[in-house]
C-alpha atoms as a PDB file:
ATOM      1  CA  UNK A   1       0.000   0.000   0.000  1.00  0.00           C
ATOM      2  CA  UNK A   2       1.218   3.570  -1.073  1.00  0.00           C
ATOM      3  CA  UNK A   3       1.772   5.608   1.980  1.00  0.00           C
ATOM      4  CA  UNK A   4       1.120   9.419   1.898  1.00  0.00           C
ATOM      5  CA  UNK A   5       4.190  11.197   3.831  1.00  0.00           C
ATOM      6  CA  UNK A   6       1.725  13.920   5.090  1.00  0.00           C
ATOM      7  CA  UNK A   7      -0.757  12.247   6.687  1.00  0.00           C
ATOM      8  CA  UNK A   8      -0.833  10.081  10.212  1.00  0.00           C
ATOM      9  CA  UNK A   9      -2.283   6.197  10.075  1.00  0.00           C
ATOM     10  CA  UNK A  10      -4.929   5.878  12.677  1.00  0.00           C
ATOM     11  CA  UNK A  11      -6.042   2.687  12.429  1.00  0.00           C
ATOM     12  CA  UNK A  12      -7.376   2.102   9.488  1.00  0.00           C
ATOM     13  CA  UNK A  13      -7.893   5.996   8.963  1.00  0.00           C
ATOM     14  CA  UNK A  14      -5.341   8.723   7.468  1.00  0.00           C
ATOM     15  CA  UNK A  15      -5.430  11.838   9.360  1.00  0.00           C
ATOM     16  CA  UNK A  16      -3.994  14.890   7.550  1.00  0.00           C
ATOM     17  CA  UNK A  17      -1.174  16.400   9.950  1.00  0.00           C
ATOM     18  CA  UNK A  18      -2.741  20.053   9.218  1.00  0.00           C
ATOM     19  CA  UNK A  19      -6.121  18.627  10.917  1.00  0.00           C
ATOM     20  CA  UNK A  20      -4.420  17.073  13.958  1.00  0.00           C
ATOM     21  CA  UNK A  21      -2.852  20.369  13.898  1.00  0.00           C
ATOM     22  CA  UNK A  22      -6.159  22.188  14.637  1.00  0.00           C
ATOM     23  CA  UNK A  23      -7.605  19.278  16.724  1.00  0.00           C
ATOM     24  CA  UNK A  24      -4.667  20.357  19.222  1.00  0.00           C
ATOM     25  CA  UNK A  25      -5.046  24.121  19.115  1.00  0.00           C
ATOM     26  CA  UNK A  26      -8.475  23.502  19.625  1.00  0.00           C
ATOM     27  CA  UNK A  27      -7.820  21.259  22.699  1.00  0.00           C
ATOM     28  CA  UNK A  28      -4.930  23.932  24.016  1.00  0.00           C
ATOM     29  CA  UNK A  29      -7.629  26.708  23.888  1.00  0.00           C
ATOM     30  CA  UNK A  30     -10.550  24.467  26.263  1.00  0.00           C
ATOM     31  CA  UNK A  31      -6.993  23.896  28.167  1.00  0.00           C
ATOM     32  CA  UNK A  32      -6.817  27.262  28.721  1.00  0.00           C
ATOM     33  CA  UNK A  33     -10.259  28.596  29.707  1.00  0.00           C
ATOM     34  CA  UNK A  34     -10.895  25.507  31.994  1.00  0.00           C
ATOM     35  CA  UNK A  35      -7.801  27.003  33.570  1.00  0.00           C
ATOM     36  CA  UNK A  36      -8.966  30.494  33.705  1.00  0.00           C
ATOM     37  CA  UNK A  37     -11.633  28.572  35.862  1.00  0.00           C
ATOM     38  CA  UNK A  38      -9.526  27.090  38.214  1.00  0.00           C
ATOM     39  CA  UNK A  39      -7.252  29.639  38.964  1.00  0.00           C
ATOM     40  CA  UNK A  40      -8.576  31.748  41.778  1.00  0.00           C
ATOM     41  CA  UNK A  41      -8.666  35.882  41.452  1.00  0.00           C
ATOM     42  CA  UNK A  42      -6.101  37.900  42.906  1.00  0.00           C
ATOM     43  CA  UNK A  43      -7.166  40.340  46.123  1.00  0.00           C
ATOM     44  CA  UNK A  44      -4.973  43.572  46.620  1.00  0.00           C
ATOM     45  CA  UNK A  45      -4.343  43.941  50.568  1.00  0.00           C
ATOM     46  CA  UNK A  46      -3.201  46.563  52.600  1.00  0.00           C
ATOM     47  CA  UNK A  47      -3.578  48.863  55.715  1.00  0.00           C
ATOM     48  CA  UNK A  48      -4.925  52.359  56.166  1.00  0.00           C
ATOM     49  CA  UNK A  49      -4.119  54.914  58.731  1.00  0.00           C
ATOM     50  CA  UNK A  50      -8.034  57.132  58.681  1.00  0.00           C
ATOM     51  CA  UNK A  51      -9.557  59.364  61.175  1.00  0.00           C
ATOM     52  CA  UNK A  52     -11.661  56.465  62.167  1.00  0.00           C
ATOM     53  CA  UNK A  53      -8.640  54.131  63.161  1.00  0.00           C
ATOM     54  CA  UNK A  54      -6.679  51.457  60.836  1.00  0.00           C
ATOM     55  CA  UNK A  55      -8.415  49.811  58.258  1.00  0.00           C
ATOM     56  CA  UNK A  56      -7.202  46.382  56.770  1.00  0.00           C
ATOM     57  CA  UNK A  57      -8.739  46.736  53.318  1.00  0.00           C
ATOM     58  CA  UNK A  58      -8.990  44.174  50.331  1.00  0.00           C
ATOM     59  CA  UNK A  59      -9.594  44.432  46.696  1.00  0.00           C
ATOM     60  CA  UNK A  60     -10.623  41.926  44.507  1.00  0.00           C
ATOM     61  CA  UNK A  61     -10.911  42.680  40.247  1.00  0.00           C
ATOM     62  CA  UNK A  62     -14.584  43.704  40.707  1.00  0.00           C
ATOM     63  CA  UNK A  63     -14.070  46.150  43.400  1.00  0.00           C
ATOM     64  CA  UNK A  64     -13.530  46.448  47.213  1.00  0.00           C
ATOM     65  CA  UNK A  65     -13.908  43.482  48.935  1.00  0.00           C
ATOM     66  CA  UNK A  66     -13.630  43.849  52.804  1.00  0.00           C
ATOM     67  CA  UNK A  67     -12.728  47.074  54.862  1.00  0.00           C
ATOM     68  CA  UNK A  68     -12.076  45.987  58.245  1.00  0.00           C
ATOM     69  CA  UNK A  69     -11.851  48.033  61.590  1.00  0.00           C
ATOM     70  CA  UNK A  70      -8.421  46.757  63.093  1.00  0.00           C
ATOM     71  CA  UNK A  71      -9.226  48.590  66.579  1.00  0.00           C
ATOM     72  CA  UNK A  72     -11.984  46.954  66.916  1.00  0.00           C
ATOM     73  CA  UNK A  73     -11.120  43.265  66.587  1.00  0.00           C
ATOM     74  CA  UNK A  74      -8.264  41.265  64.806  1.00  0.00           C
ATOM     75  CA  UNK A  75      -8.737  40.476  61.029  1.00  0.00           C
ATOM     76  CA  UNK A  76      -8.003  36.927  60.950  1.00  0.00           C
ATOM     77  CA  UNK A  77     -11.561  35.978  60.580  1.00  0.00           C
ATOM     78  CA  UNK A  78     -11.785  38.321  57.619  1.00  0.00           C
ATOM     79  CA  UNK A  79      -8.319  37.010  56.306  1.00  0.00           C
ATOM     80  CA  UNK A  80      -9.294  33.653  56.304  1.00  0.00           C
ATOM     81  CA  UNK A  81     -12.676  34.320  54.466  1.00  0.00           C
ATOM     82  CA  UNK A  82     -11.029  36.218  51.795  1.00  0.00           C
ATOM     83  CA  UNK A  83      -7.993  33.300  52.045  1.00  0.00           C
ATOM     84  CA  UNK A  84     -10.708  30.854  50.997  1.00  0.00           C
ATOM     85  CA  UNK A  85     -11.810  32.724  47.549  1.00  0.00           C
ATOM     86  CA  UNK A  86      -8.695  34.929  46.852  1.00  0.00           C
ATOM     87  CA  UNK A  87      -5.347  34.499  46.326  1.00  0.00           C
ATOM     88  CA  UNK A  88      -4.006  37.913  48.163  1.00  0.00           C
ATOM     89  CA  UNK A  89      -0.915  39.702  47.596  1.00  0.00           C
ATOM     90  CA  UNK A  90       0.601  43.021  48.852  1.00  0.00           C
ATOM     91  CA  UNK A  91       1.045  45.394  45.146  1.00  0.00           C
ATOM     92  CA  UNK A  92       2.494  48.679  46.087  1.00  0.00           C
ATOM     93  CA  UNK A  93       1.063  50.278  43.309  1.00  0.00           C
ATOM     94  CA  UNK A  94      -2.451  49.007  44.113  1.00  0.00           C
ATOM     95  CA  UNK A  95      -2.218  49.501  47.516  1.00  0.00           C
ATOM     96  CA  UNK A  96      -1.461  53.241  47.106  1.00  0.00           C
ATOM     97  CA  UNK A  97      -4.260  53.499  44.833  1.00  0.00           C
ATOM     98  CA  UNK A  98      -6.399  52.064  48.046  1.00  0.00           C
ATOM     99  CA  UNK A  99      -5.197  54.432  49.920  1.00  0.00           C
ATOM    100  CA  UNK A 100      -6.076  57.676  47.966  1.00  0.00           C
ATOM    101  CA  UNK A 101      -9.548  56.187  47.138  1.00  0.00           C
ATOM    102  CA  UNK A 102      -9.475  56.154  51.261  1.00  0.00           C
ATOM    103  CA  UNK A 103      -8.117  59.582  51.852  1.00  0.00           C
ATOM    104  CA  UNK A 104      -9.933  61.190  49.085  1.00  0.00           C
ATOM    105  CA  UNK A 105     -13.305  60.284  51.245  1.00  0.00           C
ATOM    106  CA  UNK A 106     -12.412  61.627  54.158  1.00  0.00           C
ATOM    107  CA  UNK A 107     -11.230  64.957  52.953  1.00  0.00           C
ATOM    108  CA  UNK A 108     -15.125  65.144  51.790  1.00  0.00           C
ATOM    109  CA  UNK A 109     -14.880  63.545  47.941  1.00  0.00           C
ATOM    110  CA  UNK A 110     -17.561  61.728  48.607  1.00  0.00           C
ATOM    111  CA  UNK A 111     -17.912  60.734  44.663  1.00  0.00           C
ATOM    112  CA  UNK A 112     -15.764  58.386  45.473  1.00  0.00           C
ATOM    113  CA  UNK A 113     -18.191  56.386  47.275  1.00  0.00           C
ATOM    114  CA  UNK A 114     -19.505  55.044  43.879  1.00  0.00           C
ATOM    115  CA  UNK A 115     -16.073  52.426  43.493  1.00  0.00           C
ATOM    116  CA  UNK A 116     -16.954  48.923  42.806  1.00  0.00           C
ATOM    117  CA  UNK A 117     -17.937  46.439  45.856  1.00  0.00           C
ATOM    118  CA  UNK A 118     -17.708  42.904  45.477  1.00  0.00           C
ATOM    119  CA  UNK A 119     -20.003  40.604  47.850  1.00  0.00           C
ATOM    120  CA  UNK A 120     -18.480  37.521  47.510  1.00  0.00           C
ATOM    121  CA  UNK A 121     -17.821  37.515  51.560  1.00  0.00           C
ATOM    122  CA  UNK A 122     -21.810  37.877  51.503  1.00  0.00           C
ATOM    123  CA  UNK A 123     -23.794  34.148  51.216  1.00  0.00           C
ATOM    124  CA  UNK A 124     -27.113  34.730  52.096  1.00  0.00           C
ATOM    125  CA  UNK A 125     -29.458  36.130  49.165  1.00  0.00           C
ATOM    126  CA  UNK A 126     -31.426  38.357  51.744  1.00  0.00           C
ATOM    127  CA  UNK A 127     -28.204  39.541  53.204  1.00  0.00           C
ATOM    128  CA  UNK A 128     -26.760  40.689  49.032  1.00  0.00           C
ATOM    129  CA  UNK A 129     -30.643  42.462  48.490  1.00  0.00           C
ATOM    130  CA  UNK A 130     -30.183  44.691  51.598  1.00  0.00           C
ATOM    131  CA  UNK A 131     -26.866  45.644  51.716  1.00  0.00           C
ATOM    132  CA  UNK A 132     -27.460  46.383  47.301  1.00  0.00           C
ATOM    133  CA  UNK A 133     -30.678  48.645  48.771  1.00  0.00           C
ATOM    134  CA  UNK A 134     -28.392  50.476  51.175  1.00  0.00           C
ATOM    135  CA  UNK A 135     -25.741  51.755  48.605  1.00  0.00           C
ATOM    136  CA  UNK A 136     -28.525  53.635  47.146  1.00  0.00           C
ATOM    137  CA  UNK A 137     -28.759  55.421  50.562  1.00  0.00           C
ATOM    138  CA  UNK A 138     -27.050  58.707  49.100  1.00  0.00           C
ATOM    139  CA  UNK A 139     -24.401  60.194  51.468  1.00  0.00           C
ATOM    140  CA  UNK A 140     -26.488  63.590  54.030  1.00  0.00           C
ATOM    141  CA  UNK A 141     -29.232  60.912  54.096  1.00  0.00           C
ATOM    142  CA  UNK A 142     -30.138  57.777  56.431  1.00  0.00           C
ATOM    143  CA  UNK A 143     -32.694  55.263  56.706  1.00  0.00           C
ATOM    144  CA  UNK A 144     -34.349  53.237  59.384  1.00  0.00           C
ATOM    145  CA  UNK A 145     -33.790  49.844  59.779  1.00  0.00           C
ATOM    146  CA  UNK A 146     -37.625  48.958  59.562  1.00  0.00           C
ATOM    147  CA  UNK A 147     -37.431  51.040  55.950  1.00  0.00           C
ATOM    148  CA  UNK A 148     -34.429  49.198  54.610  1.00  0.00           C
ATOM    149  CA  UNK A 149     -36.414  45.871  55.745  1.00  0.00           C
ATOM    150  CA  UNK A 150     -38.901  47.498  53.715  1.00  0.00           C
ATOM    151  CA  UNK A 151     -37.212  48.178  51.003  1.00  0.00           C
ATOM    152  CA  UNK A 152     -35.701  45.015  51.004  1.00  0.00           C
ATOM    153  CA  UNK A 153     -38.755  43.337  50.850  1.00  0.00           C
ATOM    154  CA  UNK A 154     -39.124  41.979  54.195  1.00  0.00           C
ATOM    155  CA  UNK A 155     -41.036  44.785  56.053  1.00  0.00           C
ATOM    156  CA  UNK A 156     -40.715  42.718  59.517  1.00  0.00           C
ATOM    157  CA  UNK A 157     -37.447  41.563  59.304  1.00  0.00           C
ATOM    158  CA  UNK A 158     -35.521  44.713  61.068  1.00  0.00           C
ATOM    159  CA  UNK A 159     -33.621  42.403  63.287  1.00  0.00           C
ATOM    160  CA  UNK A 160     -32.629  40.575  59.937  1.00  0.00           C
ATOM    161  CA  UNK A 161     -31.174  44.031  58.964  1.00  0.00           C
ATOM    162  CA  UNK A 162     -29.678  43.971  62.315  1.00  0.00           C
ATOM    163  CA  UNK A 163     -27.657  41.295  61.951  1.00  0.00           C
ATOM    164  CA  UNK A 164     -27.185  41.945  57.914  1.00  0.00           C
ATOM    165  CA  UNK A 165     -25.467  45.378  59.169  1.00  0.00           C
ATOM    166  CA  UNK A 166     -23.178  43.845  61.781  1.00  0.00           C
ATOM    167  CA  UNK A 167     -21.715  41.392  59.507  1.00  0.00           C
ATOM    168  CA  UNK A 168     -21.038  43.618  56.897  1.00  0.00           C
ATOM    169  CA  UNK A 169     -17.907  42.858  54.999  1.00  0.00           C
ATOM    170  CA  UNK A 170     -17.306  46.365  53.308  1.00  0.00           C
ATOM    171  CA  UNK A 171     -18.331  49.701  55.814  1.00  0.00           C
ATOM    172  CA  UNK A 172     -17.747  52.720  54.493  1.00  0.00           C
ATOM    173  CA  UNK A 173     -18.568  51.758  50.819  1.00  0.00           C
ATOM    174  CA  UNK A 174     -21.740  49.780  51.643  1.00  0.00           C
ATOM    175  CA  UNK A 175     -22.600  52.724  54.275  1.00  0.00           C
ATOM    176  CA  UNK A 176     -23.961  50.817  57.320  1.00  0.00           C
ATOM    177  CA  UNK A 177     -23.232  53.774  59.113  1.00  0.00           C
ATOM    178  CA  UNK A 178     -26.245  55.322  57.552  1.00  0.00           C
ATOM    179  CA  UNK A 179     -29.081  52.831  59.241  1.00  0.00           C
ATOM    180  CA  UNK A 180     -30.387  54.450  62.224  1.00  0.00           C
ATOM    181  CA  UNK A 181     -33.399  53.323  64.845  1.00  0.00           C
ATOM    182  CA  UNK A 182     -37.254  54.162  64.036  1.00  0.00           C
ATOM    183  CA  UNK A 183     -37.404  56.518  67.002  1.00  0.00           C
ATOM    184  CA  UNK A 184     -34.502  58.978  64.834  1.00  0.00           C
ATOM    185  CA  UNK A 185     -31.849  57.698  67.248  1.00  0.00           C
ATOM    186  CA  UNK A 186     -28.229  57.311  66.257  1.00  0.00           C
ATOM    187  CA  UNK A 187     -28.635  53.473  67.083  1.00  0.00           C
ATOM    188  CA  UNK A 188     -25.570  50.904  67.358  1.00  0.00           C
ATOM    189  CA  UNK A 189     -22.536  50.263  64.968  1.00  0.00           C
ATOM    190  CA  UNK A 190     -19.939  47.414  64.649  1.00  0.00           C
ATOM    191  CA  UNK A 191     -17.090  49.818  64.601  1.00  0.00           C
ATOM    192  CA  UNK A 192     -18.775  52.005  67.953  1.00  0.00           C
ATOM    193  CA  UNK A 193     -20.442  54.837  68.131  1.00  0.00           C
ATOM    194  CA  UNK A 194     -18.201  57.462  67.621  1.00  0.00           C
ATOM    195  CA  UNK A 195     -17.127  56.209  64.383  1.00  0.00           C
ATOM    196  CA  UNK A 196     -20.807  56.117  63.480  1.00  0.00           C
ATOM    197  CA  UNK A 197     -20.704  59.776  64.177  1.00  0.00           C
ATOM    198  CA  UNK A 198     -17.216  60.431  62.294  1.00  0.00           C
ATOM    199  CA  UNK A 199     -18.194  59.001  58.817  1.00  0.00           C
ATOM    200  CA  UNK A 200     -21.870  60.825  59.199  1.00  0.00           C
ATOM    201  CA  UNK A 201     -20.863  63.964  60.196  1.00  0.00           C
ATOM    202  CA  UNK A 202     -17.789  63.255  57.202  1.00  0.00           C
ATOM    203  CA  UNK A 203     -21.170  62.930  54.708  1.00  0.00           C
ATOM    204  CA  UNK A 204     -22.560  66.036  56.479  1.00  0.00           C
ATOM    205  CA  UNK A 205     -25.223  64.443  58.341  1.00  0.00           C
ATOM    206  CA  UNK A 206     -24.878  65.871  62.276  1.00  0.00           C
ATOM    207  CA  UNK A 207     -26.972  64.111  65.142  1.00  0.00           C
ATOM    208  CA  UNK A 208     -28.008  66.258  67.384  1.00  0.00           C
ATOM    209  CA  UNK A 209     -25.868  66.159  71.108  1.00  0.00           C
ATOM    210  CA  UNK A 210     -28.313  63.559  72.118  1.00  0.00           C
ATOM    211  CA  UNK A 211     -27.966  61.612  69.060  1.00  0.00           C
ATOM    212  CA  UNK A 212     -31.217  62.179  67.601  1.00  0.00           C
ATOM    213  CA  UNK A 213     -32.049  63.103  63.970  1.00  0.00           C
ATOM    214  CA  UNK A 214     -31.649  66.765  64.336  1.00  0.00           C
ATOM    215  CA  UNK A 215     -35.347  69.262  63.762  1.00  0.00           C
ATOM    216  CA  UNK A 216     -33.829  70.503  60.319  1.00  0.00           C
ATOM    217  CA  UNK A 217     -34.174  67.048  58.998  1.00  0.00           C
ATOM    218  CA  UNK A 218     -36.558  66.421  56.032  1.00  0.00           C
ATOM    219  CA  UNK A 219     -37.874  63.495  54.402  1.00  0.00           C
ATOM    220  CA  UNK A 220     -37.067  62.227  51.029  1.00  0.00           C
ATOM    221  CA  UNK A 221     -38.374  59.930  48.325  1.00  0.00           C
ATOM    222  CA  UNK A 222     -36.223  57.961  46.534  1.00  0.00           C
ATOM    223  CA  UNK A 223     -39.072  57.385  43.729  1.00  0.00           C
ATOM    224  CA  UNK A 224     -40.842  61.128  43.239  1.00  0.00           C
ATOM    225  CA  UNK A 225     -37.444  62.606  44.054  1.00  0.00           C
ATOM    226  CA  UNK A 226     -39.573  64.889  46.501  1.00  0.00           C
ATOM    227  CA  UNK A 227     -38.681  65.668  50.059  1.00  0.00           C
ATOM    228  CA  UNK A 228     -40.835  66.938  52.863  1.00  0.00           C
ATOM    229  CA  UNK A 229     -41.194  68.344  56.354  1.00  0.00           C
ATOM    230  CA  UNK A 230     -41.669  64.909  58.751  1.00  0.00           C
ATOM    231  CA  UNK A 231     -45.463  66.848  59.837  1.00  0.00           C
ATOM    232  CA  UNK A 232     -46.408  67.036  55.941  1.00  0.00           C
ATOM    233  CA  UNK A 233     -49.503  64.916  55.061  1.00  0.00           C
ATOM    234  CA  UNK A 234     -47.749  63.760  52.122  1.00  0.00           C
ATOM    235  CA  UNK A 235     -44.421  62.245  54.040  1.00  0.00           C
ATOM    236  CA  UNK A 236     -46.863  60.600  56.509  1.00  0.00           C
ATOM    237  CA  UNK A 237     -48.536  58.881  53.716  1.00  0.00           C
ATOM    238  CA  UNK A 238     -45.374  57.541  51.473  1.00  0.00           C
ATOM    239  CA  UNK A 239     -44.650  53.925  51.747  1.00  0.00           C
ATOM    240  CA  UNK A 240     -41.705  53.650  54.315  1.00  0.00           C
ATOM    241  CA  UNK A 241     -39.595  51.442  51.987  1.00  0.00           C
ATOM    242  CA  UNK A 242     -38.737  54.856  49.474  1.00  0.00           C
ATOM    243  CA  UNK A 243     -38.131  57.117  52.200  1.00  0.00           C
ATOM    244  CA  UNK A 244     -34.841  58.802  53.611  1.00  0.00           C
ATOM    245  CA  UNK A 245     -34.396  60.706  55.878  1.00  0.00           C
ATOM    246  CA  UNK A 246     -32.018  64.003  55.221  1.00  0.00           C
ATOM    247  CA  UNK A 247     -30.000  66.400  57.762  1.00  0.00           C
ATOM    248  CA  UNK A 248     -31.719  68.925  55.800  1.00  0.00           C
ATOM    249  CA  UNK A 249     -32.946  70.778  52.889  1.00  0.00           C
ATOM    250  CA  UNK A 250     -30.064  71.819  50.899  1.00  0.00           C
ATOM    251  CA  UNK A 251     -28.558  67.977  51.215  1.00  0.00           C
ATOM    252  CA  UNK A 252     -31.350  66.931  50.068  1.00  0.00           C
ATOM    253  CA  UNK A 253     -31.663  69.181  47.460  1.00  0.00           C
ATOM    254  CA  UNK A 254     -27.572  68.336  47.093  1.00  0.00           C
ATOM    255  CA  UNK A 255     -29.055  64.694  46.355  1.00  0.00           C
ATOM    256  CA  UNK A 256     -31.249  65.854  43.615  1.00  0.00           C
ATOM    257  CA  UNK A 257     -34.648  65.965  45.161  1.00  0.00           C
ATOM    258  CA  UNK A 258     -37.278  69.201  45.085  1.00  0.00           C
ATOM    259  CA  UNK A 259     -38.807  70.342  47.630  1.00  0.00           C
ATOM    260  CA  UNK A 260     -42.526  69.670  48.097  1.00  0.00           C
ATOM    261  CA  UNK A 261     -45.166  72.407  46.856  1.00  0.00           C
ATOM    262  CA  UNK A 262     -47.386  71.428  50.307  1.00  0.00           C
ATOM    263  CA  UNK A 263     -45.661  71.828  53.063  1.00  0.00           C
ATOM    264  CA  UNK A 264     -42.438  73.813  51.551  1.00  0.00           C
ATOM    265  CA  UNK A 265     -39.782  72.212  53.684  1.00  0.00           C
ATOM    266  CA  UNK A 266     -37.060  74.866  52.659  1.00  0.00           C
ATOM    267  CA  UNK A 267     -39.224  77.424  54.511  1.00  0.00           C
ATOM    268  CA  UNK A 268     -38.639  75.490  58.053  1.00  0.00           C
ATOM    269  CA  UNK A 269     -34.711  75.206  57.929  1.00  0.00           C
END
């Protein structure tokens, strides 16, 4: 039998080489994505000296991934959680580039506030809806824990929110400094009180000295985009899970709302 030099015998078969070529390119690039499966993503680490302590802080390539208090309690908890989906490395280029996204918030850029969070540290649906709710929380505004439930879907489930806001992974960026008791107290916070205070009085929201939503404060709607005096027939009728609650008039204003035509908020401040 005549045997073609280009070609491969496979069993009784003759494969051209310039097809087994392509077979293996074709096999190299499956290789390669199944790879790009495997291989875990890269989280940027570092520490930041802030007006509200040290933070340990962690970014993954879809944004910020933890922000941890280091007064407060040791990070190994939060190390090990991120140890189990990231691979995490110390960049000194990255890490700087942490840092001024840090210091740029707390010398009052607050537009930074919009950077990318991840909530992979997050498992439980409920847990991802709420905190996803809260970013929309803009900065000179808060909301009560019994509206975020609200909002969240779950209108009873404020101790839900509770717990949702002490296990957050990422304060600061998802701001649960901003969820505050029905009553318009100042209410608890993982990283204490006066930290509470820091990064709300950093936004421009300031409790009054006995930590009560102060009497210039007005009420939003996140859906008309109208805010109100708290007395004003129309506030007391809007459904609790669109309302905020603003310092006052011009931050709401600040957050693109108009003032109502009934009760003309701007005249009270």
């Amino acid at each position: 039998m005549k045997t073609n030099t280009n070609s491969v015998p496979v069993g009784e078969l003759n494969v051209d080489d310039r097809e087994v070529d392509a077979l293996v390119r074709r096999a190299h690039a499956g290789i390669g994505r199944a790879m790009k499966l495997i291989r875990r993503p890269e989280a940027r680490v570092c520490a930041v000296n802030s007006p509200v302590g040290k933070l340990f802080v962690a970014e993954g390539p879809q944004g910020f991934v933890a922000i941890h208090f280091l007064a407060i309690k040791e990070a190994d908890r939060t190390i090990q959680a991120l140890s189990g989906k990231f691979d995490l490395i110390e960049n000194t280029p990255s890490t700087n580039a942490i840092r001024r996204v840090l210091d740029r918030y707390f010398e009052g850029d607050l537009s930074v506030l919009a950077h990318r969070v991840d909530l992979s540290l997050v498992d439980s649906e409920f847990q991802r809806r709420a905190l996803t709710m809260l970013r929309r929380v803009p900065p000179g505004a808060v909301v009560t824990y019994q509206g975020l439930a609200a909002a969240t879907g779950a209108a009873n489930a404020q101790r839900a929110i509770g717990n949702t806001m002490a296990s957050n992974p990422i304060p600061i960026f998802v701001p649960c400094h901003r969820v505050i008791r029905s009553d318009g107290s100042l209410g608890n916070y993982g990283g204490g009180i006066e930290r509470k205070i820091l990064l709300l009085r950093n936004e421009g929201f300031e409790f009054t000295g006995s930590l009560q939503v102060p009497e210039t404060a007005v009420m939003g709607h996140r859906q008309t985009h109208i805010f109100c005096r708290p007395d004003c027939s129309a506030s007391k009728r809007a459904d609790q899970s669109n309302q905020w609650i603003f310092a006052d008039a011009d931050l709401a204003r600040g957050a693109g709302l108009r003032p109502c035509k009934l009760c003309r908020p701007e005249r009270s401040q």
